[in-house]
N, C-alpha and C. Protein backbone atom coordinates (compact mmCIF):
# COMPACT_ATOMS: atom_id res chain seq x y z
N UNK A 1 -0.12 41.41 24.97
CA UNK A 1 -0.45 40.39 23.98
C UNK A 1 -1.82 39.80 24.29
N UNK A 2 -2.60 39.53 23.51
CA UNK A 2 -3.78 39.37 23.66
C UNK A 2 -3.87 37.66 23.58
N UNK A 3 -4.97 37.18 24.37
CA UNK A 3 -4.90 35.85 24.67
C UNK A 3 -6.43 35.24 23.33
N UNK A 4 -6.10 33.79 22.93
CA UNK A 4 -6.78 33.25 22.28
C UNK A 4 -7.08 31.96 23.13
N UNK A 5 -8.39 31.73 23.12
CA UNK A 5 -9.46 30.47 23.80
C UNK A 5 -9.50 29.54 22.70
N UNK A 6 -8.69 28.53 23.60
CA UNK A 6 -8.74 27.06 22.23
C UNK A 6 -9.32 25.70 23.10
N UNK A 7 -9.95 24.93 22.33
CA UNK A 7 -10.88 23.80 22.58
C UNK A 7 -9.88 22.92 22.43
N UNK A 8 -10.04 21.46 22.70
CA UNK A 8 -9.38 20.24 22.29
C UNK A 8 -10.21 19.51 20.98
N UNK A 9 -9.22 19.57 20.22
CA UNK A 9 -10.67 18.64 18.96
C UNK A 9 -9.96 17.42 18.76
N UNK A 10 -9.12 16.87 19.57
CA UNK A 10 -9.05 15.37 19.60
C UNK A 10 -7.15 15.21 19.66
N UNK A 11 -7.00 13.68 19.71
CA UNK A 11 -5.59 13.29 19.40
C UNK A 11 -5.37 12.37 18.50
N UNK A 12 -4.25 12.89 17.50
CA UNK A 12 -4.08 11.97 16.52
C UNK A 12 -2.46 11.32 16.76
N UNK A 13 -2.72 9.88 16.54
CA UNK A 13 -1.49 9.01 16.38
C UNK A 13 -0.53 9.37 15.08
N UNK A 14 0.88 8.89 15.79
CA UNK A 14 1.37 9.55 14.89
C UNK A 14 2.01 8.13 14.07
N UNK A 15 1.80 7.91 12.16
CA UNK A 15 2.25 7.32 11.57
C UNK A 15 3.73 7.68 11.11
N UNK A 16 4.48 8.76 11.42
CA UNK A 16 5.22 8.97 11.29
C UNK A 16 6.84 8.82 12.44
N UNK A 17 5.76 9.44 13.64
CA UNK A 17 7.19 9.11 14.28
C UNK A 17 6.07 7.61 15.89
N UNK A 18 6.53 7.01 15.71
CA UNK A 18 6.81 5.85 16.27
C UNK A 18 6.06 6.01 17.95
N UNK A 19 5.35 5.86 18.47
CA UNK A 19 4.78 6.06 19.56
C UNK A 19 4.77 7.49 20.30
N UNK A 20 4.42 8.31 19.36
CA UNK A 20 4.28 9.65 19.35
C UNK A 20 2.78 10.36 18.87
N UNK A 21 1.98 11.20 19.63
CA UNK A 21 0.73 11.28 19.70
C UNK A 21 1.07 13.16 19.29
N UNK A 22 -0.27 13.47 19.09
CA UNK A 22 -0.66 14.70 18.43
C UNK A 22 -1.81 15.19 19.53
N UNK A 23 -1.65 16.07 19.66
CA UNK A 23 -2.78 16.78 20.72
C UNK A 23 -3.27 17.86 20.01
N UNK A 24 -4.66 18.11 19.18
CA UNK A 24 -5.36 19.02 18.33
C UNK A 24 -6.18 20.23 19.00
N UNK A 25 -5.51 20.88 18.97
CA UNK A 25 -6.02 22.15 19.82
C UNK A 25 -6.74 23.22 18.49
N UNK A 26 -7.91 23.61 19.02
CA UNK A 26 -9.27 24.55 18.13
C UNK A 26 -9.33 25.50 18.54
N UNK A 27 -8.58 26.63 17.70
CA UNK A 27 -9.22 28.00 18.16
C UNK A 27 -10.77 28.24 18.46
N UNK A 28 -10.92 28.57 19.32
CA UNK A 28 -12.71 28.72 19.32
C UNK A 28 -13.01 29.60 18.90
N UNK A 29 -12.35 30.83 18.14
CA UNK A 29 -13.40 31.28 17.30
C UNK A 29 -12.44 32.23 15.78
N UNK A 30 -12.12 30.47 15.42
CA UNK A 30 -11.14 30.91 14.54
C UNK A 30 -10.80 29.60 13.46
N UNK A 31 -10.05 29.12 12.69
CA UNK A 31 -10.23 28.30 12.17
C UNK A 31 -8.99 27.65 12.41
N UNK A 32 -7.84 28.03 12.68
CA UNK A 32 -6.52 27.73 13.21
C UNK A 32 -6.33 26.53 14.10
N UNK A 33 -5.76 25.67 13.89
CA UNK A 33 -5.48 24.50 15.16
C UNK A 33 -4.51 24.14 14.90
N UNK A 34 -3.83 23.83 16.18
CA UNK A 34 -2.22 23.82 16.83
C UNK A 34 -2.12 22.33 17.65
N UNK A 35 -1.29 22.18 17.08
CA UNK A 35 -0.82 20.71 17.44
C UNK A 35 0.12 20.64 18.24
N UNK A 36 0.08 19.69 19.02
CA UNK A 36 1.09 19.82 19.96
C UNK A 36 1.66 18.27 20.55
N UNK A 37 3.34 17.71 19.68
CA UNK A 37 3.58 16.44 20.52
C UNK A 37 3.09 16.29 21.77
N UNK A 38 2.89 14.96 22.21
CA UNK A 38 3.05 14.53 22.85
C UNK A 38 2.79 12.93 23.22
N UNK A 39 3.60 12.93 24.93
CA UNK A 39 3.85 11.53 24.91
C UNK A 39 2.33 10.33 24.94
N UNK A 40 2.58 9.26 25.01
CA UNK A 40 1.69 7.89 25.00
C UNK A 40 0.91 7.84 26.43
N UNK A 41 1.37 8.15 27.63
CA UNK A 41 1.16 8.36 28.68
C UNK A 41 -0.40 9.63 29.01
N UNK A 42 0.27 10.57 28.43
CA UNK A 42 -0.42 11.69 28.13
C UNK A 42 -1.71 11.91 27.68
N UNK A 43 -1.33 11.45 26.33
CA UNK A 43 -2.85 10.57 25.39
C UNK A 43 -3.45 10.06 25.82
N UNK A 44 -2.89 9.09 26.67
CA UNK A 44 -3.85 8.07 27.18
C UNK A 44 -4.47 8.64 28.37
N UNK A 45 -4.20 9.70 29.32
CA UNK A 45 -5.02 10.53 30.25
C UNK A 45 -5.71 11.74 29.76
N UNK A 46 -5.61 12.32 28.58
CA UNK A 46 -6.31 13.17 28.09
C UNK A 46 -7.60 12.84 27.14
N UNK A 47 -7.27 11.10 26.72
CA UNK A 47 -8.38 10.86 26.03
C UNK A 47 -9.51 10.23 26.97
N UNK A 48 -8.76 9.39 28.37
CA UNK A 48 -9.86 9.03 29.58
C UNK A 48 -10.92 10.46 29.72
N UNK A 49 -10.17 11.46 29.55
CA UNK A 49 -10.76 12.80 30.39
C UNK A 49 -11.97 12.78 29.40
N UNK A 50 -11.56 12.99 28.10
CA UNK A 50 -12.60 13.59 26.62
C UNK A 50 -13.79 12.33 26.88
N UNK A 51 -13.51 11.13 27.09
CA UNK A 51 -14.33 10.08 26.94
C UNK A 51 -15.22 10.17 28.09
N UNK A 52 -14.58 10.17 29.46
CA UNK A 52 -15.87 10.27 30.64
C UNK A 52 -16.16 9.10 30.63
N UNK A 53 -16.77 8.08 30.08
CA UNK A 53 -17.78 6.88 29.78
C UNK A 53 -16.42 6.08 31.08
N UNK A 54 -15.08 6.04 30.84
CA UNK A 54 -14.37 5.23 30.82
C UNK A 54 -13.72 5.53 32.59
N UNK A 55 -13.42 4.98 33.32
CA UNK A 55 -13.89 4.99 34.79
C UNK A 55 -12.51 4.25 35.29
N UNK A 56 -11.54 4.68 35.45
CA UNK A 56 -9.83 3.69 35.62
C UNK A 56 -10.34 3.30 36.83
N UNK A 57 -10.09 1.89 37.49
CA UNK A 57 -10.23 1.43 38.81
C UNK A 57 -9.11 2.07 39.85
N UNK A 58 -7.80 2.64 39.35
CA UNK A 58 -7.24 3.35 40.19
C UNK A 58 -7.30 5.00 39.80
N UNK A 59 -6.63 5.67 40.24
CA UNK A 59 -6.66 7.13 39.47
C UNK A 59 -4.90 7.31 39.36
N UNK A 60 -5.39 7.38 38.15
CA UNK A 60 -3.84 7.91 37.58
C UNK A 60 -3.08 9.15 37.66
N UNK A 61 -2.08 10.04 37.39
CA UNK A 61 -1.30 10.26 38.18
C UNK A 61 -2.13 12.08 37.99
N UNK A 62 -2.94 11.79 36.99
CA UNK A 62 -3.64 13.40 36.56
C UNK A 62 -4.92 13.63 37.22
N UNK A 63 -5.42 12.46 37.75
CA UNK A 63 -6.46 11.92 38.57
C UNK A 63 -6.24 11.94 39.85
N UNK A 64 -5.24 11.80 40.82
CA UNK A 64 -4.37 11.82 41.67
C UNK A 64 -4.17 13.44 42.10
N UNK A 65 -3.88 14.08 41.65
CA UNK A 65 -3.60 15.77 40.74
C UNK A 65 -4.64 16.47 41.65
N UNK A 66 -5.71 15.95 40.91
CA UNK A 66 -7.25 16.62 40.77
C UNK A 66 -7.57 16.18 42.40
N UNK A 67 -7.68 14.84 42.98
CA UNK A 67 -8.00 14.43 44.21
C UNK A 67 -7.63 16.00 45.29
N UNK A 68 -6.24 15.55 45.25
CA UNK A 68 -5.21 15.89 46.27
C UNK A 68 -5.57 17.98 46.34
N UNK A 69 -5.60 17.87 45.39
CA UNK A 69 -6.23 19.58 45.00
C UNK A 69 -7.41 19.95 45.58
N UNK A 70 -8.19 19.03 45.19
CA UNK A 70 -9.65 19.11 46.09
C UNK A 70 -9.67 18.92 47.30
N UNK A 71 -9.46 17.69 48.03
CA UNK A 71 -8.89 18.24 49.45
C UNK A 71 -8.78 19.11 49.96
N UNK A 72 -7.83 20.11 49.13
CA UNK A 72 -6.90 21.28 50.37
C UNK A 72 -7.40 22.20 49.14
N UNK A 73 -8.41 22.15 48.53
CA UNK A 73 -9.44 23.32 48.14
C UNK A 73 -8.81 24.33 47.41
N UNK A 74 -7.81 23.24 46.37
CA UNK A 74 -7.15 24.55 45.34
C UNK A 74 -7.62 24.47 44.09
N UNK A 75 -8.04 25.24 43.40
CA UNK A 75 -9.03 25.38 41.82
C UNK A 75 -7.66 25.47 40.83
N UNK A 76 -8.09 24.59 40.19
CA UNK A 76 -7.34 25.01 38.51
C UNK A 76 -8.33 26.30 37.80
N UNK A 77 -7.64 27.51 37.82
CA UNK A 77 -9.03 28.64 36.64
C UNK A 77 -8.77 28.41 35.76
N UNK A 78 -7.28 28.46 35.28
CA UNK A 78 -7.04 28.30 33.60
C UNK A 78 -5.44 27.98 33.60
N UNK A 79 -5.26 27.37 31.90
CA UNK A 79 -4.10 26.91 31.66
C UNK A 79 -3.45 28.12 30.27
N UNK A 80 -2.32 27.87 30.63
CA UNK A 80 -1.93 29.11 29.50
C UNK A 80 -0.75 28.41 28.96
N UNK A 81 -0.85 28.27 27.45
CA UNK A 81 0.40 27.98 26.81
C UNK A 81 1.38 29.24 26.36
N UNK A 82 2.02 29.66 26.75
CA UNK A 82 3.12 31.12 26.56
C UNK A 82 4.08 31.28 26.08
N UNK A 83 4.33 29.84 25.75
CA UNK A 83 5.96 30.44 25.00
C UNK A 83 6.41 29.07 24.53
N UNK A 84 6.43 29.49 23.33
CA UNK A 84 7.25 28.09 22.45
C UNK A 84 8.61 28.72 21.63
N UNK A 85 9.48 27.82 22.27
CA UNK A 85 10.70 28.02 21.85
C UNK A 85 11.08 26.15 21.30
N UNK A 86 12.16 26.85 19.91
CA UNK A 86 12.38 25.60 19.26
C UNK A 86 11.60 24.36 19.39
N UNK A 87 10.37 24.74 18.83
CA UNK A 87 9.29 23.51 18.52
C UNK A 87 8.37 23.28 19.54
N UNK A 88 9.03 23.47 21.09
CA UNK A 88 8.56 23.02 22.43
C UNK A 88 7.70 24.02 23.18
N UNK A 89 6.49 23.57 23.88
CA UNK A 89 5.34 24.79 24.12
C UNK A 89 5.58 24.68 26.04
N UNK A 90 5.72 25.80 26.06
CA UNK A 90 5.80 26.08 27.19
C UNK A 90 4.53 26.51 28.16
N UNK A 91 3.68 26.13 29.25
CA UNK A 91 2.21 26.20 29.91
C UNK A 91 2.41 26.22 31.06
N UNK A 92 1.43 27.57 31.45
CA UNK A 92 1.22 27.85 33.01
C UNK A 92 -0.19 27.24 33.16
N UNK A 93 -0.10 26.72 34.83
CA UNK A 93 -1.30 26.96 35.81
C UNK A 93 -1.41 27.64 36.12
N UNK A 94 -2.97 27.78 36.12
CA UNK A 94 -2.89 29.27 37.03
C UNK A 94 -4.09 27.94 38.07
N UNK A 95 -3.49 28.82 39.36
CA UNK A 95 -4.25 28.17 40.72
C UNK A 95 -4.73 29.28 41.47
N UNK A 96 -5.50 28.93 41.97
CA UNK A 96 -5.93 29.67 43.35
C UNK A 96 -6.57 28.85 44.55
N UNK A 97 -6.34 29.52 45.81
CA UNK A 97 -6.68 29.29 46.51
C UNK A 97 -6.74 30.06 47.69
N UNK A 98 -7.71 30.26 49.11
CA UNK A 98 -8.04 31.28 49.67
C UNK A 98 -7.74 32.31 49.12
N UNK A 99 -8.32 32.33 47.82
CA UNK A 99 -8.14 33.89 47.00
C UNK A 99 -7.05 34.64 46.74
N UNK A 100 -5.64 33.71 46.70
CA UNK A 100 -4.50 33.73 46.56
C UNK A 100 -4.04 33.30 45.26
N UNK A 101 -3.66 33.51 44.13
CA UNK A 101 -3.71 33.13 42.63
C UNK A 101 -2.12 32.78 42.72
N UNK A 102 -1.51 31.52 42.19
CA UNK A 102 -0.84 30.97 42.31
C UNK A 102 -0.48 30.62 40.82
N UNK A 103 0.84 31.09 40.02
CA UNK A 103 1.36 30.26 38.73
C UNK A 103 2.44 29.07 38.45
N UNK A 104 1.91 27.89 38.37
CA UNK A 104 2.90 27.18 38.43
C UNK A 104 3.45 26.62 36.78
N UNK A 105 4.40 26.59 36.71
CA UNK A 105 5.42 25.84 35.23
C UNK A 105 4.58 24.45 35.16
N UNK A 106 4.58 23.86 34.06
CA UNK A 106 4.03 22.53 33.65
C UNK A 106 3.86 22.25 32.16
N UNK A 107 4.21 21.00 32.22
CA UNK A 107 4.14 20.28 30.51
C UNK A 107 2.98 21.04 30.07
N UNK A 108 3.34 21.19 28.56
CA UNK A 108 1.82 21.17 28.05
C UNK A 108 0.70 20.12 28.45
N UNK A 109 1.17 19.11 28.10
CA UNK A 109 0.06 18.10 28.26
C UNK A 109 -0.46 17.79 29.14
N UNK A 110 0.33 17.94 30.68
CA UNK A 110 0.31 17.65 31.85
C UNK A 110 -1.02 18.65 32.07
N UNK A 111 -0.50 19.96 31.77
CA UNK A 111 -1.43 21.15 31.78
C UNK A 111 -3.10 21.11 31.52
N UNK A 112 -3.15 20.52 30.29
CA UNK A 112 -4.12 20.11 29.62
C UNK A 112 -4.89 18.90 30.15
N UNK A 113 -3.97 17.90 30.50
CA UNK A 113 -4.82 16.79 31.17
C UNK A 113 -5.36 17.34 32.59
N UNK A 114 -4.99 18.00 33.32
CA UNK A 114 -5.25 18.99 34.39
C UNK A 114 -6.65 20.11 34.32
N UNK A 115 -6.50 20.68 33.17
CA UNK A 115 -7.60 21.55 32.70
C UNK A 115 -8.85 20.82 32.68
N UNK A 116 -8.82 20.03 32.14
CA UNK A 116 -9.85 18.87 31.59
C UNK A 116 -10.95 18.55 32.74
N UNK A 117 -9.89 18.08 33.87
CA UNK A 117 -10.18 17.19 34.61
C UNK A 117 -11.05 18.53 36.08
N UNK A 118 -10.45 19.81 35.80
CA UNK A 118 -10.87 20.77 36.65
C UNK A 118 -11.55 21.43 35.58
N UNK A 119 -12.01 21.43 34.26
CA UNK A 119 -13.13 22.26 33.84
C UNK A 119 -12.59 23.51 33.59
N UNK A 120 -11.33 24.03 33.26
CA UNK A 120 -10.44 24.80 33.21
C UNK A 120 -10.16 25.19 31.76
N UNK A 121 -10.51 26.33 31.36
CA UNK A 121 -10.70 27.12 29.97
C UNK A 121 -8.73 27.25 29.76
N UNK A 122 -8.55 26.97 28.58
CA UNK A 122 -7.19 26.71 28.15
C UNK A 122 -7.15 28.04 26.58
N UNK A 123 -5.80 28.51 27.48
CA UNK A 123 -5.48 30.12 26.08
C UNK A 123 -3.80 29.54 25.28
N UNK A 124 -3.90 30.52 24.89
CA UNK A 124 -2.40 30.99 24.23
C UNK A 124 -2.45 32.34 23.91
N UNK A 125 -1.32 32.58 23.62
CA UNK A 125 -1.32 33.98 23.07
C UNK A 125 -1.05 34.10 21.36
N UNK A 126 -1.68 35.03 20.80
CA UNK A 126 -1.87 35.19 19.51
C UNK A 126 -0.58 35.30 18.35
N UNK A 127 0.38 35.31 19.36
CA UNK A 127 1.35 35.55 17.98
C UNK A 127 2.20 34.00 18.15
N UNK A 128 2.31 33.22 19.42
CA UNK A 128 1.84 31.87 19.12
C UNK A 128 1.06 31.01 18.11
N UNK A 129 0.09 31.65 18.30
CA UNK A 129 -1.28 31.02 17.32
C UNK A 129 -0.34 31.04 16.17
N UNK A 130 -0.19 32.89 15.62
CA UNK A 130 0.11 32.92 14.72
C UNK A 130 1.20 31.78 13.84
N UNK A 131 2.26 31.96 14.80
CA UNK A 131 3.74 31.28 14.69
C UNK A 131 3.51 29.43 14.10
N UNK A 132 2.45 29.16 15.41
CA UNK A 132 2.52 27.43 14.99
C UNK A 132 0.91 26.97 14.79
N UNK A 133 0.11 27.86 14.45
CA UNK A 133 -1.05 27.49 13.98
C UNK A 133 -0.94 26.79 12.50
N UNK A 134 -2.12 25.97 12.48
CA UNK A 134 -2.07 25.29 11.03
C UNK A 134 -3.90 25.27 10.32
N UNK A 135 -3.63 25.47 9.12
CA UNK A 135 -5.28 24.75 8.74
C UNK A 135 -5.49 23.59 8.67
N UNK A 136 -6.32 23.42 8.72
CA UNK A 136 -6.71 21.64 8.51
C UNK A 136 -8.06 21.76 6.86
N UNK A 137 -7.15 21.47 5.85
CA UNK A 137 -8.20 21.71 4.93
C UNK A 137 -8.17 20.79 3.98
N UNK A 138 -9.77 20.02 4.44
CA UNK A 138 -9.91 18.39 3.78
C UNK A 138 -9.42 18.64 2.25
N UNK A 139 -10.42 19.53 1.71
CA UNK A 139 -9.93 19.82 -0.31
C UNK A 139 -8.40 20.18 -0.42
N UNK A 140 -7.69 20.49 0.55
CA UNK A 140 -5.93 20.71 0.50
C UNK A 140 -5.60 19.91 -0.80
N UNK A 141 -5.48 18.59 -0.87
CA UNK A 141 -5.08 17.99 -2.16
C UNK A 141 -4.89 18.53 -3.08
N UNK A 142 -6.03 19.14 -3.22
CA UNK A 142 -6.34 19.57 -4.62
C UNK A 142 -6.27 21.04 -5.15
N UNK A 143 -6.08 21.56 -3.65
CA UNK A 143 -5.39 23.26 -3.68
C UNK A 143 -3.86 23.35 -3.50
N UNK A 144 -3.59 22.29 -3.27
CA UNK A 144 -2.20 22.16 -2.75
C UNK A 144 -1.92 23.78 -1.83
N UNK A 145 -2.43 24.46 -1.65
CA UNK A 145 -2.43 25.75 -0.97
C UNK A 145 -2.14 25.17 0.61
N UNK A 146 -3.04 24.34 1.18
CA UNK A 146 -3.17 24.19 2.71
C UNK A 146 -2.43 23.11 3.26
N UNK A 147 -1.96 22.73 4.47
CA UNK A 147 -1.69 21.36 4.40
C UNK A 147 -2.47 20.20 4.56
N UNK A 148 -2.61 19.09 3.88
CA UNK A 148 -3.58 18.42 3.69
C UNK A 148 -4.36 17.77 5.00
N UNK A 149 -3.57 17.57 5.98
CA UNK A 149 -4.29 16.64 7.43
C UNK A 149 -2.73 17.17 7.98
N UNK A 150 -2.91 16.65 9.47
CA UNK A 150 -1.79 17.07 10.41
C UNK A 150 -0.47 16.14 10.00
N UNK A 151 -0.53 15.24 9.03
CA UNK A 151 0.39 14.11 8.91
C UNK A 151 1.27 15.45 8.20
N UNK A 152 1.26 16.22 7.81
CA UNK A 152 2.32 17.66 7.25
C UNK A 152 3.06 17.89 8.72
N UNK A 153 2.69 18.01 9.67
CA UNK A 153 2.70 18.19 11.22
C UNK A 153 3.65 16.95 11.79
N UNK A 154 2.81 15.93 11.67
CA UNK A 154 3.08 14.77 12.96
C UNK A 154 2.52 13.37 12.09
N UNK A 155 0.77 13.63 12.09
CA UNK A 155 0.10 12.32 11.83
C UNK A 155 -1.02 12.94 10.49
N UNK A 156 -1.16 11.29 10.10
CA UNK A 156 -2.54 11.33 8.73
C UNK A 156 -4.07 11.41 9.40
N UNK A 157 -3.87 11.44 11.13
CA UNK A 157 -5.01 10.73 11.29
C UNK A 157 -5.54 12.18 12.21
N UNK A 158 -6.46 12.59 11.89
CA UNK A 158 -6.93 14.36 12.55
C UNK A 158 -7.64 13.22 14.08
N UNK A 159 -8.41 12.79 14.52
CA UNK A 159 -8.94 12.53 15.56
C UNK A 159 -8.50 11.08 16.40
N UNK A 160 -8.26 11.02 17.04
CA UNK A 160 -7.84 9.80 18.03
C UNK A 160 -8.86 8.72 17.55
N UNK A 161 -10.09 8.98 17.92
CA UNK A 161 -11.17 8.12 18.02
C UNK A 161 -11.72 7.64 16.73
N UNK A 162 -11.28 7.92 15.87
CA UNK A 162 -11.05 7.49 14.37
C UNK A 162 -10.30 7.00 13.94
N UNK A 163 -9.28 6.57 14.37
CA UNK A 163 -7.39 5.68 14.55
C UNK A 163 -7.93 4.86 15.56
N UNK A 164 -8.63 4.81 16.01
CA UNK A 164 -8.93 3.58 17.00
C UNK A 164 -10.28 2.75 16.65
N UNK A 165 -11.09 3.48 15.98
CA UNK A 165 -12.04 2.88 14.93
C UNK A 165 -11.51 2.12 13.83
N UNK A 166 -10.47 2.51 13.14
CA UNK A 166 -10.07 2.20 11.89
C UNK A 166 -8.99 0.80 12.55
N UNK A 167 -8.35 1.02 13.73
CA UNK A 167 -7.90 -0.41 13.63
C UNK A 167 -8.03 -1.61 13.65
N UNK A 168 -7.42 -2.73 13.07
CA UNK A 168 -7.83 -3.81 12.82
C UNK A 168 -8.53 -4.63 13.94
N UNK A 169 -8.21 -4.58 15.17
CA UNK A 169 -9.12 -4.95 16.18
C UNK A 169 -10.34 -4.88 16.03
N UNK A 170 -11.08 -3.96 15.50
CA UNK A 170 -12.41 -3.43 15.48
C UNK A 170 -12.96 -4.49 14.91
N UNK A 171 -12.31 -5.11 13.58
CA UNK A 171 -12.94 -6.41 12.96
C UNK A 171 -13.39 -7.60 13.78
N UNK A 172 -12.46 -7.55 14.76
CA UNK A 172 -12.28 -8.96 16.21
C UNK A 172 -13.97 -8.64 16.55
N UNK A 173 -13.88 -7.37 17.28
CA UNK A 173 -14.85 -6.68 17.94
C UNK A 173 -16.40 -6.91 17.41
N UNK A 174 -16.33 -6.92 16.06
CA UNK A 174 -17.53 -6.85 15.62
C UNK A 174 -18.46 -7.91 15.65
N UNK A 175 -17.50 -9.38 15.73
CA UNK A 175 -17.74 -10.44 15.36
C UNK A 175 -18.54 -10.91 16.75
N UNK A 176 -18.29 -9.99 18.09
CA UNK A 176 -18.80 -10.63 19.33
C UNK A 176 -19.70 -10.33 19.54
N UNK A 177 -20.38 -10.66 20.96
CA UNK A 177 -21.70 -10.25 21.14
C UNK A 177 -21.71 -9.31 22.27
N UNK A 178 -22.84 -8.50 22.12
CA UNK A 178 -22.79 -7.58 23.80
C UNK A 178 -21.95 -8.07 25.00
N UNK A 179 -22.74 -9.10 25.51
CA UNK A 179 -22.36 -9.97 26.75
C UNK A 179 -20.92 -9.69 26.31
N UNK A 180 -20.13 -10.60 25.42
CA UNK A 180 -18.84 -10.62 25.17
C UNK A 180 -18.07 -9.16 25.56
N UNK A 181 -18.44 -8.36 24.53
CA UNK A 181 -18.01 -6.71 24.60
C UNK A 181 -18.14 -6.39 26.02
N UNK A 182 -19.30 -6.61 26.82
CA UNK A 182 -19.00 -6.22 28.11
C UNK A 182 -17.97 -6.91 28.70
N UNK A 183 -17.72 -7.68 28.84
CA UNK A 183 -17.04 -9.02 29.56
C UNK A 183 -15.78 -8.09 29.51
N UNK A 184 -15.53 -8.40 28.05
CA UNK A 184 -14.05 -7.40 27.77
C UNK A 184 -13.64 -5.99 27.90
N UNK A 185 -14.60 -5.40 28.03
CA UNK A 185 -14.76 -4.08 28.47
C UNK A 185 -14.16 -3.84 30.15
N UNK A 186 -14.71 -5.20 30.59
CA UNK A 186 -14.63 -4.86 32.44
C UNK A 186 -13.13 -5.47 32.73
N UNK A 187 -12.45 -6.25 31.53
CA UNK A 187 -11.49 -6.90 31.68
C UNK A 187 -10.47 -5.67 31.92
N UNK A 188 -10.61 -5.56 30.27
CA UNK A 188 -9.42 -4.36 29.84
C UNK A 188 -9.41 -3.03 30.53
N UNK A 189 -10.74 -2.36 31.54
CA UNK A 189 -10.46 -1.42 32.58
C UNK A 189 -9.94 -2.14 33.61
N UNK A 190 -9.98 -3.09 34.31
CA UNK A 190 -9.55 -3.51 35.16
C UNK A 190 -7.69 -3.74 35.20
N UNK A 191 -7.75 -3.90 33.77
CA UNK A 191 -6.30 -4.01 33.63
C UNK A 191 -5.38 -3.02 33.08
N UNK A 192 -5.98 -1.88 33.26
CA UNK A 192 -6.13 -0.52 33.25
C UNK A 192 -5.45 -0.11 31.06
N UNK A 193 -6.12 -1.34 30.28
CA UNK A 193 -5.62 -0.97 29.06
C UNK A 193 -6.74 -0.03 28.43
N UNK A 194 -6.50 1.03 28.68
CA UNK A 194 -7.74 1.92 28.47
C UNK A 194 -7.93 2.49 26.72
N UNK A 195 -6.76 1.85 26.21
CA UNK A 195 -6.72 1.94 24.23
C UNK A 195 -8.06 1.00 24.58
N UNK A 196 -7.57 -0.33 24.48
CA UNK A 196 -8.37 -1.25 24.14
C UNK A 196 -9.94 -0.71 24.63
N UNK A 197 -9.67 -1.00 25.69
CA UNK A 197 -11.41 -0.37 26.73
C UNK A 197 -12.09 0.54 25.69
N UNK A 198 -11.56 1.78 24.79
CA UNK A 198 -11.98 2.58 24.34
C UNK A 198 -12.44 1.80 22.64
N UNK A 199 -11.37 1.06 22.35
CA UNK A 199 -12.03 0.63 21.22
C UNK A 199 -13.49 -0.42 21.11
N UNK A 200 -13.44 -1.05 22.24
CA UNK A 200 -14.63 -2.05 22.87
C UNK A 200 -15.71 -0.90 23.28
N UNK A 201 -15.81 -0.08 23.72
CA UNK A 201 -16.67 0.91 23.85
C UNK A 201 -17.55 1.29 22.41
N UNK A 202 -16.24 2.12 21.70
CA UNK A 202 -17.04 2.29 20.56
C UNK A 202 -17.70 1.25 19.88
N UNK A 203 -17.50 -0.18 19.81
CA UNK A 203 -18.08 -1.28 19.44
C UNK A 203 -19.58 -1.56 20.24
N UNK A 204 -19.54 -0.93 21.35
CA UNK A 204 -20.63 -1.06 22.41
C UNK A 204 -21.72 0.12 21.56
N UNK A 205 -21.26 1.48 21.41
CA UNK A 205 -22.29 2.38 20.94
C UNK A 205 -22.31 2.32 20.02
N UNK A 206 -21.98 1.50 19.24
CA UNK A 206 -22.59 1.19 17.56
C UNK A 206 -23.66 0.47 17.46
N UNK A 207 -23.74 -0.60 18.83
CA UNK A 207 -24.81 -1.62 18.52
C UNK A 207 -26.05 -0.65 19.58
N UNK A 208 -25.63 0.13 19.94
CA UNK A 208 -26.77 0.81 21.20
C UNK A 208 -27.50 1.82 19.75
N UNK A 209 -26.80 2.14 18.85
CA UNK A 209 -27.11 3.15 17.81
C UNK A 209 -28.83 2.49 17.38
């Protein structure tokens, strides 16, 4: 079975089911993207990873992962999603170390927040793709052919960082000043609410624009 190279193109919240997140996976050289539940926990370490800017004062438990690995000098090469049975995606590590290649079982997401954080090229296999791939096609409406946004899936909202733009906080946000935004910025990492941190951020590079 031949393997397919997919990107992360973001996480979308889910308006449908209740503290439940969407993980948007991009064929890279294909138009197909595969969604994949997952938990609040998850999201919230896979979107620290995508962002970079954002710096947790402790390291969390995928951060922790990555430390402890480095240490004792074991590489993440790649993550492989292989097998989805009834809805649920099943993902290997692949590890190595002293040139010893090592596969271990792991969440998808776990997987992924892992990849991220080691620079680790993430596959599936193609009749996967095939099975739970989706289009994402904005004119859908009006073709009724495609499904319109992932909310057919999970959520209405295709990118994380656009559900966190669009919420009403942002209005709070706008009204302050730098100084302020920083202030709260150093608060809300410190208090490791890294939603918030991220929405104060984007409020930060709007005014840097």
């Amino acid at each position: 079975m031949s393997l397919v190279k997919l990107s992360i193109k973001g996480i979308s919240y889910s308006q449908t089911q209740n503290g439940a997140y969407a993980l948007i996976l991009n064929e890279v050289d294909g138009d197909k993207k595969l969604p994949i539940v997952i938990g609040a926990f998850e999201a919230q370490s896979i979107a620290i990873a995508l962002e970079k800017e954002i710096k947790p004062p402790r390291p969390l438990t995928h951060d922790l992962f990555k430390n402890f690995a480095d240490r004792f000098d074991i590489a993440v090469k790649q993550v492989i999603i292989h097998k989805l049975v009834d809805g649920v995606f099943y993902s290997s590590i692949i590890c190595e170390r002293d040139k010893i290649e090592e596969i271990i079982d792991a969440r998808t997401s776990d997987a992924i927040a892992l990849a991220l954080r080691f620079g680790a090229p993430i596959f599936t296999y193609k009749n996967i793709l095939d099975k739970a791939g989706i289009f994402l096609n904005p004119n859908a409406a009006e073709t009724n052919n495609e499904p319109q946004t992932v909310d057919d899936f999970l959520s209405r909202s295709e990118n994380y960082a656009n559900e966190m733009e669009s919420n009403r906080s942002g209005d709070t946000y706008s009204q302050l000043s730098l100084n302020d935004l920083n202030d709260l910025l150093d608060g809300a990492v410190e208090n490791e609410d890294y939603e918030k941190a991220a929405k104060i951020r984007d409020e930060i590079s709007k005014r840097d624009l």
